[in-house]
Protein backbone atom coordinates (compact mmCIF):
# COMPACT_ATOMS: atom_id res chain seq x y z
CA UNK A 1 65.45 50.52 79.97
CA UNK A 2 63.07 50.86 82.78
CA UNK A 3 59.45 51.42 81.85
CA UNK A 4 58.91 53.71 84.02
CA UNK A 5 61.57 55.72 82.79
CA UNK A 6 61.23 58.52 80.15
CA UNK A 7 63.66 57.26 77.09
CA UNK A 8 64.42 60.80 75.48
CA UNK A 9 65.62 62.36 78.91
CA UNK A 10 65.98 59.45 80.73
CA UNK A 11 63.51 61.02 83.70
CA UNK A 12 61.06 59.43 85.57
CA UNK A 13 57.49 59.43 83.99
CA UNK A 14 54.78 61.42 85.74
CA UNK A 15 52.27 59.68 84.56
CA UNK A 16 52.05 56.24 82.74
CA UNK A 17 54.51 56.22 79.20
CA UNK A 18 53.81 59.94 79.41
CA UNK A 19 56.87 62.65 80.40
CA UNK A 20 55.74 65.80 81.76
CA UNK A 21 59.39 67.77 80.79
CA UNK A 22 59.43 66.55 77.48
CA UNK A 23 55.71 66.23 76.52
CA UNK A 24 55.37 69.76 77.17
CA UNK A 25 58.26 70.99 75.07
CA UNK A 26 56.09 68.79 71.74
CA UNK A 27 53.59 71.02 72.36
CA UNK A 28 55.10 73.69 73.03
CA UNK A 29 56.57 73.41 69.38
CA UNK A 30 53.40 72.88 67.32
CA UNK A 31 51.56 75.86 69.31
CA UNK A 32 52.49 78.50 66.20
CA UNK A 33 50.29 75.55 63.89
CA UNK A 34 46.94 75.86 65.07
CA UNK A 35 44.74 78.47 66.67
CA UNK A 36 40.79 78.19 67.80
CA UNK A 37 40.91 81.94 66.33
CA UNK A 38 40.01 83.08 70.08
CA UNK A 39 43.13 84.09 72.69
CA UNK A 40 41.33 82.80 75.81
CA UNK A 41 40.56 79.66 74.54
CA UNK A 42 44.09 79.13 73.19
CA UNK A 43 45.43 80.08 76.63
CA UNK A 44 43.23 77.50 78.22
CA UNK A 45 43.97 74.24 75.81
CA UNK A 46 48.38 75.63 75.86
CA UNK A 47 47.72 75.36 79.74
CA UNK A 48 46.40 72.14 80.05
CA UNK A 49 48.67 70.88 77.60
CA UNK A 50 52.40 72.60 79.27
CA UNK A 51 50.89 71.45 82.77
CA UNK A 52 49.56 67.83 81.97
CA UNK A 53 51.25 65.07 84.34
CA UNK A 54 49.15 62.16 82.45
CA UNK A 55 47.67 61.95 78.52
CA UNK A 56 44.08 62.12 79.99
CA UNK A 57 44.80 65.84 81.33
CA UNK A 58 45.38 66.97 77.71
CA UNK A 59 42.86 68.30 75.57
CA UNK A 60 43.47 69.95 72.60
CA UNK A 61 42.38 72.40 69.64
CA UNK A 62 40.28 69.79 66.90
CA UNK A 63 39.67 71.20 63.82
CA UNK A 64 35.52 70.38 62.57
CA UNK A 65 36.64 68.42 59.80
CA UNK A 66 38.69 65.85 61.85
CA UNK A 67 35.18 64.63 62.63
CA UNK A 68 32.71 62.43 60.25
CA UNK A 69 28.67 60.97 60.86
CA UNK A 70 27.84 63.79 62.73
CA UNK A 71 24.22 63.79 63.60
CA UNK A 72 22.20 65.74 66.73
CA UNK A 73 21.07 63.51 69.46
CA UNK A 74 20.16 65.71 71.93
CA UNK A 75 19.06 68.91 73.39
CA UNK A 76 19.26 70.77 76.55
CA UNK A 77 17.54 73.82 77.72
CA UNK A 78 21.18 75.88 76.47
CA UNK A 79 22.50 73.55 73.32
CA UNK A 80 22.49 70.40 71.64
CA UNK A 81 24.07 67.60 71.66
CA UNK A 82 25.80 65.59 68.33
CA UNK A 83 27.20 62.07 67.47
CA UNK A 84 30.44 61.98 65.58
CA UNK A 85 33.30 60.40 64.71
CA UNK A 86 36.86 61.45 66.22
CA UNK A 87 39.13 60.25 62.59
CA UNK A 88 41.93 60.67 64.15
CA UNK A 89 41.53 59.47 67.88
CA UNK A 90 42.93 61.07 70.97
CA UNK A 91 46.86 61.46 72.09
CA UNK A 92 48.38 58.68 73.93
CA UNK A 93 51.87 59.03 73.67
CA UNK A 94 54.88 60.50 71.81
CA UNK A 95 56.23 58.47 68.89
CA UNK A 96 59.63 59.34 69.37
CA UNK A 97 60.52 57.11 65.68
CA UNK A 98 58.28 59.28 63.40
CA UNK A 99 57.89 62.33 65.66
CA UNK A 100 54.18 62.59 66.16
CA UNK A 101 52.02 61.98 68.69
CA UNK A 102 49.89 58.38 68.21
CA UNK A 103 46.56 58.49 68.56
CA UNK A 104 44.04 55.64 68.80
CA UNK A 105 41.80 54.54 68.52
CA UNK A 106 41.12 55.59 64.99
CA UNK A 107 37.32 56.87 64.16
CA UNK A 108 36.77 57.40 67.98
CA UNK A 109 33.08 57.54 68.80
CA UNK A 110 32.57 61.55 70.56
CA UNK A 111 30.00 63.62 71.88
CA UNK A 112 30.03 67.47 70.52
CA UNK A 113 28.34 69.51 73.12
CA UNK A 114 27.20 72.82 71.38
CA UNK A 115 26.39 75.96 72.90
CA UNK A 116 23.49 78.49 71.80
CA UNK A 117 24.24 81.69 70.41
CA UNK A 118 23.02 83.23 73.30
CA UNK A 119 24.82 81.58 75.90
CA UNK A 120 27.69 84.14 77.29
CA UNK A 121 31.06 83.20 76.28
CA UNK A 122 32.30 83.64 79.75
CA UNK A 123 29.97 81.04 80.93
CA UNK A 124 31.24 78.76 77.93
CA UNK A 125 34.40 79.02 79.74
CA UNK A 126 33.43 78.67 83.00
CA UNK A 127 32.04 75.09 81.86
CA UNK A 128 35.07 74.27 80.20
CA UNK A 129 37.25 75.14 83.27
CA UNK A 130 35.13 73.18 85.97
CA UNK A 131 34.44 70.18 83.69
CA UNK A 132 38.37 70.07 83.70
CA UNK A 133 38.73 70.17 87.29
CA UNK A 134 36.00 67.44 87.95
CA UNK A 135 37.32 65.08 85.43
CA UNK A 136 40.94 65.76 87.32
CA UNK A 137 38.67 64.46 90.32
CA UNK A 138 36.88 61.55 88.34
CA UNK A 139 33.57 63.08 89.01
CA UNK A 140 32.59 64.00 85.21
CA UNK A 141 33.11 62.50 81.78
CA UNK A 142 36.38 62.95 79.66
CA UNK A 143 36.91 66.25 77.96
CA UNK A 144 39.34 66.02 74.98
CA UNK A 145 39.11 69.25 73.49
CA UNK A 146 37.16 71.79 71.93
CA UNK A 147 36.13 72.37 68.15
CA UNK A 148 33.73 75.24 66.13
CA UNK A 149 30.88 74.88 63.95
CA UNK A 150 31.77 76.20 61.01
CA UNK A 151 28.54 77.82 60.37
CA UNK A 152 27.67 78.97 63.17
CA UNK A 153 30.95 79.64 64.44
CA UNK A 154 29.69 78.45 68.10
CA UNK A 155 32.93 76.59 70.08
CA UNK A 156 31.57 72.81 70.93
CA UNK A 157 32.91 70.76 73.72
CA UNK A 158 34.24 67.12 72.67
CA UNK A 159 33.32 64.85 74.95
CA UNK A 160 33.40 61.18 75.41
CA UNK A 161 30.50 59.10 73.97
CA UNK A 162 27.91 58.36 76.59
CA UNK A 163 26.78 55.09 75.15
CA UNK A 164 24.36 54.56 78.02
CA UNK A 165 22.64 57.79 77.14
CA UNK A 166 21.71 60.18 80.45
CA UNK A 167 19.74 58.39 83.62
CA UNK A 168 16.46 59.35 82.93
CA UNK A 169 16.34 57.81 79.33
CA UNK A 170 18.16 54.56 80.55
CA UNK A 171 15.47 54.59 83.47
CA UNK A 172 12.77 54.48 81.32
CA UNK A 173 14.19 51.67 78.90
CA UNK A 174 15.54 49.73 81.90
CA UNK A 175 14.31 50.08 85.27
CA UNK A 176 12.33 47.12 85.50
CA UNK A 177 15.36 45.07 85.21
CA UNK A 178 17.22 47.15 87.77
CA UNK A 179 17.39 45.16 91.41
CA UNK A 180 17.81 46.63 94.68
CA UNK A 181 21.64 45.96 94.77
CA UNK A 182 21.95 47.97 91.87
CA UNK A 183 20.15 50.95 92.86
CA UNK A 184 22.14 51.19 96.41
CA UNK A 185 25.13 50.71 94.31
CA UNK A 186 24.26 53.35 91.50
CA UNK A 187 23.10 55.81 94.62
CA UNK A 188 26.44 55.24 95.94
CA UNK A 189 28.23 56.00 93.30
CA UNK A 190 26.75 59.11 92.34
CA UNK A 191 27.52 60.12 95.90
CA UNK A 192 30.59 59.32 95.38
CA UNK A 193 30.91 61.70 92.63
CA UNK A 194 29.93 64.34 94.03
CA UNK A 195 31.77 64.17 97.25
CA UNK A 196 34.45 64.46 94.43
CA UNK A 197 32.99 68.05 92.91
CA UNK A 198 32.00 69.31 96.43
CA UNK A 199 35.76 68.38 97.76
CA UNK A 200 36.83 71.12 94.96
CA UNK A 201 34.38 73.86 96.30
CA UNK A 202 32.60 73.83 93.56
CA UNK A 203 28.40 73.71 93.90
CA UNK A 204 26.55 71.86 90.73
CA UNK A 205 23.30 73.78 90.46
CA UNK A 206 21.87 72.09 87.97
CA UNK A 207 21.60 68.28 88.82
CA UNK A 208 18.84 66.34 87.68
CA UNK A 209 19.00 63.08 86.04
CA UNK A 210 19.78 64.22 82.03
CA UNK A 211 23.25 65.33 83.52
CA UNK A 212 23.97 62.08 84.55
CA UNK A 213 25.50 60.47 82.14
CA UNK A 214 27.51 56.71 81.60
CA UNK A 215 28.44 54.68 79.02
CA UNK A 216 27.46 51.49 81.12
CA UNK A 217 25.47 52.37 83.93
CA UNK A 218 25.87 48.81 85.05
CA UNK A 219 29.34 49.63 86.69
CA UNK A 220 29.76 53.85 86.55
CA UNK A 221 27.83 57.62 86.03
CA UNK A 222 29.55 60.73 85.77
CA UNK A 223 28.34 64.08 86.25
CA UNK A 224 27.57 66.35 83.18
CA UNK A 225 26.70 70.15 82.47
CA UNK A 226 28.31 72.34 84.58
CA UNK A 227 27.07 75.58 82.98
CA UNK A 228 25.69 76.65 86.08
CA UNK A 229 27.83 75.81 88.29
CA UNK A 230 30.75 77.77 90.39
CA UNK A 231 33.22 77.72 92.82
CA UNK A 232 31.65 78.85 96.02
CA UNK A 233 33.23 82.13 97.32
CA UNK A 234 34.33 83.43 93.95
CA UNK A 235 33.25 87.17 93.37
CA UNK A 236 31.55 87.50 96.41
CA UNK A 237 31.70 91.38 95.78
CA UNK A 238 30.04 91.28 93.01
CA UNK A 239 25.90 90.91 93.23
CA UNK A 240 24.99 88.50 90.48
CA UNK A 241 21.18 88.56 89.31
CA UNK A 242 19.17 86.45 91.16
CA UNK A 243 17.99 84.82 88.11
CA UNK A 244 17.02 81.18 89.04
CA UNK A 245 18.01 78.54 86.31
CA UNK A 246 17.12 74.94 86.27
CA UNK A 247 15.01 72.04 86.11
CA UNK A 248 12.25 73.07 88.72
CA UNK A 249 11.48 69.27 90.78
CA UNK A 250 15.18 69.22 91.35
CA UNK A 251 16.31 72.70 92.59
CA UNK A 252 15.71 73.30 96.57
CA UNK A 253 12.83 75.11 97.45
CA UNK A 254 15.08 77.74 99.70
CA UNK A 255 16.61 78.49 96.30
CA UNK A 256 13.59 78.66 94.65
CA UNK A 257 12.27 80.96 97.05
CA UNK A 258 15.21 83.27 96.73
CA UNK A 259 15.97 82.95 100.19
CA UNK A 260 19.22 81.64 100.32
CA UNK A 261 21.94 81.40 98.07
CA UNK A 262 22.64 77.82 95.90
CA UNK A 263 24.59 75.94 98.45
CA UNK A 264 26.11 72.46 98.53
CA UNK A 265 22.74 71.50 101.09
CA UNK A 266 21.47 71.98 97.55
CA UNK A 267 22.64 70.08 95.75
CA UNK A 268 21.95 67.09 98.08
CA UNK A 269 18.38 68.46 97.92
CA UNK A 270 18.29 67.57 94.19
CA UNK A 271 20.43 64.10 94.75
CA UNK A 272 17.73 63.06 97.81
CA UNK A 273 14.93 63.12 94.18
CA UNK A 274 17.31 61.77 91.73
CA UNK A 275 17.49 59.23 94.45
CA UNK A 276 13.48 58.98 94.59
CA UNK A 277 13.08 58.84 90.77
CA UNK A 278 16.21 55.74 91.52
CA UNK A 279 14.29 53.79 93.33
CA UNK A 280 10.69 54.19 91.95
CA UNK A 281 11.75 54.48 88.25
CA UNK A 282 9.21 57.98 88.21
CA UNK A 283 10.18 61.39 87.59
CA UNK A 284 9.34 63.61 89.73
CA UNK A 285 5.39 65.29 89.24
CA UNK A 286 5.26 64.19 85.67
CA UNK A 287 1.51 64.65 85.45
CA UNK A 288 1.29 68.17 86.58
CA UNK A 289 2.58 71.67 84.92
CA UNK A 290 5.72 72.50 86.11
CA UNK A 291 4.90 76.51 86.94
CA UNK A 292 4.87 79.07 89.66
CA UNK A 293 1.85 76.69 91.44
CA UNK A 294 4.19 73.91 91.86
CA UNK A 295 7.25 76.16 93.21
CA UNK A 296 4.97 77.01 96.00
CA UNK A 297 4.08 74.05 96.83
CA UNK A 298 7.50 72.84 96.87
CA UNK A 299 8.13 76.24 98.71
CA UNK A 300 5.72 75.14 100.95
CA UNK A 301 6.75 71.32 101.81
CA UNK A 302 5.61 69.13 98.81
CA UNK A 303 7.82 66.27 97.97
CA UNK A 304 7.06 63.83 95.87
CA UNK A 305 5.39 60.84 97.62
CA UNK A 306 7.67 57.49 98.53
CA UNK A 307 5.95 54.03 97.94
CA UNK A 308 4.52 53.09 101.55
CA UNK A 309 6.78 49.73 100.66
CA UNK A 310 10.03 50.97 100.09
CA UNK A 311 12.63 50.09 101.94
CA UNK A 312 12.67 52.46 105.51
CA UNK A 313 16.25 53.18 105.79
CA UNK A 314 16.29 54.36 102.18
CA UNK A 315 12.90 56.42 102.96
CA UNK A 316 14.72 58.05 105.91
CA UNK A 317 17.42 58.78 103.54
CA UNK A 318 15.77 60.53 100.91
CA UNK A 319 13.36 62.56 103.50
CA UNK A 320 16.43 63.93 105.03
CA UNK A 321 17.82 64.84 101.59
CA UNK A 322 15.05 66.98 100.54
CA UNK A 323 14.20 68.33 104.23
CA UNK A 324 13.21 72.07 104.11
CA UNK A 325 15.95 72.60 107.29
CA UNK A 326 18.83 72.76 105.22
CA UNK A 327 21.26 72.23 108.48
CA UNK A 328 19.56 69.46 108.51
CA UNK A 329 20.57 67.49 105.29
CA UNK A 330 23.47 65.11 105.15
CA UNK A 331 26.85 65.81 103.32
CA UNK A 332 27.23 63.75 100.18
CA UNK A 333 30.39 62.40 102.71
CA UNK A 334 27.56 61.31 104.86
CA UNK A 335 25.46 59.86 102.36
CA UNK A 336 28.12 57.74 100.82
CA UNK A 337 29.44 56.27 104.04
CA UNK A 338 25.75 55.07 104.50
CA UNK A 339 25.44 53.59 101.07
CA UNK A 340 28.21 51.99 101.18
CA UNK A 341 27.18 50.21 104.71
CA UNK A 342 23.96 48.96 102.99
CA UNK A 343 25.99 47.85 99.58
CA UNK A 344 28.27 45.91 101.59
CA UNK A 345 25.53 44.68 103.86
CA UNK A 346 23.67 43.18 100.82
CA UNK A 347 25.92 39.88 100.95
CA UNK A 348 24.69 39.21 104.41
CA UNK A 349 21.15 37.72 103.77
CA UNK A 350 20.45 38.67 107.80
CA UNK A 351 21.01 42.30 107.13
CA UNK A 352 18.23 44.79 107.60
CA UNK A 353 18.76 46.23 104.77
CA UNK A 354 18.52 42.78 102.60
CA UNK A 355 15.67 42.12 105.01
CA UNK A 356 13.90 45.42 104.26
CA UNK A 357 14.44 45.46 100.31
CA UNK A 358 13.63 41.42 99.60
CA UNK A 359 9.75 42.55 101.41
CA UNK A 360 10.13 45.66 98.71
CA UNK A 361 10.61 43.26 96.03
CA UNK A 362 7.87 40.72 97.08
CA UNK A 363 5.32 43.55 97.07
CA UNK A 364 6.04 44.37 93.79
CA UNK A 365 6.07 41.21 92.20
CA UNK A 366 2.33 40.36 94.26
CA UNK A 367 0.99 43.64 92.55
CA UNK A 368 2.16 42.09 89.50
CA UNK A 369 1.16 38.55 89.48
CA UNK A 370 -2.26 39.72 91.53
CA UNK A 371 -2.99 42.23 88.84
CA UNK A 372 -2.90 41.09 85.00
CA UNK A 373 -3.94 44.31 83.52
CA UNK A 374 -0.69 46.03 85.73
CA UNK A 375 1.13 48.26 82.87
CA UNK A 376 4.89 48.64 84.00
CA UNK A 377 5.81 51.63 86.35
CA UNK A 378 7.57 53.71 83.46
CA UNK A 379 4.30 53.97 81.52
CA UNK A 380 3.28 57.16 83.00
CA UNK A 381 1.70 60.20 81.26
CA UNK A 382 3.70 63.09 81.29
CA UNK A 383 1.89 66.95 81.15
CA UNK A 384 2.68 68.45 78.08
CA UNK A 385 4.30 71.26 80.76
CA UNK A 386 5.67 69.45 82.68
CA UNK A 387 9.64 70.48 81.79
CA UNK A 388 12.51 67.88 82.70
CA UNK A 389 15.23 70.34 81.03
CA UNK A 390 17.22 73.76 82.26
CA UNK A 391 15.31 76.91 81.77
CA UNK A 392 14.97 80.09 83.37
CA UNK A 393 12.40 80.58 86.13
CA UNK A 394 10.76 83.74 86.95
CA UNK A 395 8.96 82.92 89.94
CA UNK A 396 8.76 85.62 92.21
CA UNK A 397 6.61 86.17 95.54
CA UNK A 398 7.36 82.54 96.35
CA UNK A 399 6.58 81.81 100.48
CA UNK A 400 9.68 80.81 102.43
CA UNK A 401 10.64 77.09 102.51
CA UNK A 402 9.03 74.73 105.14
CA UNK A 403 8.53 71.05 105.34
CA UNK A 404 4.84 69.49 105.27
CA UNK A 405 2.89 69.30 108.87
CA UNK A 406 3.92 66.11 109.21
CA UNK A 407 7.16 65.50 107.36
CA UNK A 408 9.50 66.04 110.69
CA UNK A 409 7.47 63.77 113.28
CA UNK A 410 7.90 60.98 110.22
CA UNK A 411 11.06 61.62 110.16
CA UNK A 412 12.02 61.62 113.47
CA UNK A 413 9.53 58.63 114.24
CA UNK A 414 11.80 57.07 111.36
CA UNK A 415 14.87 57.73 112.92
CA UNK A 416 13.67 56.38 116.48
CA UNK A 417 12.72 53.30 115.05
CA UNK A 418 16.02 52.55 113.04
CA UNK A 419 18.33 53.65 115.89
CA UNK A 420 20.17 50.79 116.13
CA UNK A 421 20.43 50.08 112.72
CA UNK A 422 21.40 53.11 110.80
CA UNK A 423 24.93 53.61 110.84
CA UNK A 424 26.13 56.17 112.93
């Protein structure tokens, strides 16, 4: 028999050793034997389930004591995160012999994300819905189901294991063993990824570098939290509070302001200072409080400053990222066809780009060699107030958003001079 063919109804697979028709029906059977004790969530884990076309569409209702070692390894600014072990493993396929679906692998490393008691349940949903839809799109990591805390009776998200931990904690560990090609090629991938959310109408909100998460950030990153986020044009009756939630250095000072509504311009705002904290292996204004002081300035053009040596084409970049004029800040589309011009440039030692970042690299390693008592860049102090996770900002009276004096004749004087090298 074919392997591509289903051998209980003799159909075509839709996805690989997984039938669709008859998949369904298995769990169709088994939905009187378990319940997550609420009707929505039930609804949304029998949906996924009748309508998966592969096993990695599935996620399912896992009762708390299918998982062992849990410990807390994490928090956000709405939950925590905890370590476990998955005894059973996720589906694969149907064991048509012993009826039962076979899992592996056995004592599967998970993350459980859990929500705070005081985080709406609608949101919880929300989450759950869009993380589904970006995984669908390869943008975020896999979802396999949902559990409770018996205690607390708060619903948890399990997710896969981020080995790699998020960006900013690899950054600090590693970046002094990251080279140029890497950075272009992790900045194109995480433009890749969200070329993948923003293709679904859906706006992040909340990007910053501890929602970026991989389990070897060597080859991949996927996108994390989507608490915030929403698909644009839903409810547009209804006026939501204006309540502005975040990590402040990453959210777009028109949103800040409360001028504009959270676009997809900003969320390429907040990718043009992931991509600054990329390349220069510092968060953003880690030695000053992160308050209503620094939203005006940010309001009023601060950004954070770019190494005089870095390499121009990604300086041009990032400006036009974070430039004030939203019209006037590529699409993630945009960005990506760029980084992937300079990524596949990087074999050609006669590229400008290979040209520009070699004379990056030289500097640093002169200010190294030149300077004994040099500490490495990722020993910075960081303000006690200075706050790298979500919380709610009540910032009001904030000036509308401008760029610096100067920012646009750089940038333009930038753009001049690279011409004929920037692709079009």
């Amino acid at each position: 028999m074919s392997s591509n063919i289903c051998p209980e109804c003799n159909q075509k697979y839709s996805g690989y050793k997984w039938c669709k028709t008859c998949n369904s029906k298995h769990f169709q059977n088994d939905f009187n034997n378990w319940t997550s004790g609420n009707d929505k969530i039930d609804k949304f884990i029998q949906d996924t389930q009748l309508n998966a076309d592969f096993e990695w569409e599935v996620i399912e209702w896992i009762p708390y004591d299918r998982f062992k070692d849990i410990n807390q390894i994490g928090k956000g600014g709405f939950g925590t995160i905890h370590y476990a072990k998955w005894i059973d493993g996720n589906i694969r396929e149907w064991d048509i012999e012993n009826q039962q679906w076979e899992r592996y692998p056995k004592d599967k490393e998970v993350a459980l994300k859990k929500f705070d008691n005081f985080v709406n349940f609608n949101d919880v949903l929300n989450e759950m819905e869009i993380h589904l839809k970006t995984r669908a799109q390869s943008a975020s990591i896999r979802f396999y189901g949902i559990t409770q805390d018996p205690i607390t009776h708060s619903y948890m998200m399990v997710l896969e294991y981020a080995a790699d931990g998020n960006l900013r904690e690899y950054l600090k560990i590693n970046f002094n063993n990251i080279d140029w090609e890497r950075k272009l090629y992790n900045l194109r991938e995480l433009s890749y990824r969200l070329i993948n959310i923003h293709v679904l109408d859906i706006v992040h909100q909340d990007f910053h570098p501890g929602n970026i998460l991989s389990y070897d950030f060597k080859n991949n990153m996927y996108i994390s939290d989507f608490g915030l986020s929403k698909l644009i044009g839903v409810n547009p009756s209804n006026p939501e509070k204006k309540n502005i939630v975040g990590v402040l250095p990453y959210i777009a000072p028109e949103v800040l302001s409360g001028g504009e509504e959270y676009t997809k311009a900003a969320d390429v705002y907040s990718f043009g200072i992931i991509a600054y904290e990329i390349i220069t292996g510092f968060p953003p204004y880690p030695d000053i409080p992160h308050d209503k002081y620094l939203a005006m300035k940010i309001c009023n053009g601060l950004r954070p400053k770019i190494p005089f040596h870095t390499p121009k084409l990604i300086t041009r970049m990032i400006m036009r990222c974070w430039d004030a004029r939203v019209t006037h800040r590529p699409t993630f589309k945009e960005l990506y066809d760029e980084l992937y011009k300079y990524y596949k440039d990087y074999s050609n030692k006669d590229s400008e780009i290979v040209i520009q970042t070699k004379k990056a690299e030289e500097f640093s390693a002169n200010q190294e060699s030149t300077n004994a008592t040099t500490t490495t860049p990722l020993n910075y102090q960081t303000h006690p107030q200075a706050i790298y996770t979500s919380r709610l900002l009540n910032f009001s009276n904030l000036p509308k958003s401008k760029n610096e004096e100067n920012f646009e004749r750089e940038l333009e004087e930038l753009t001049k001079s690279m011409s004929n090298l920037c692709p079009s």
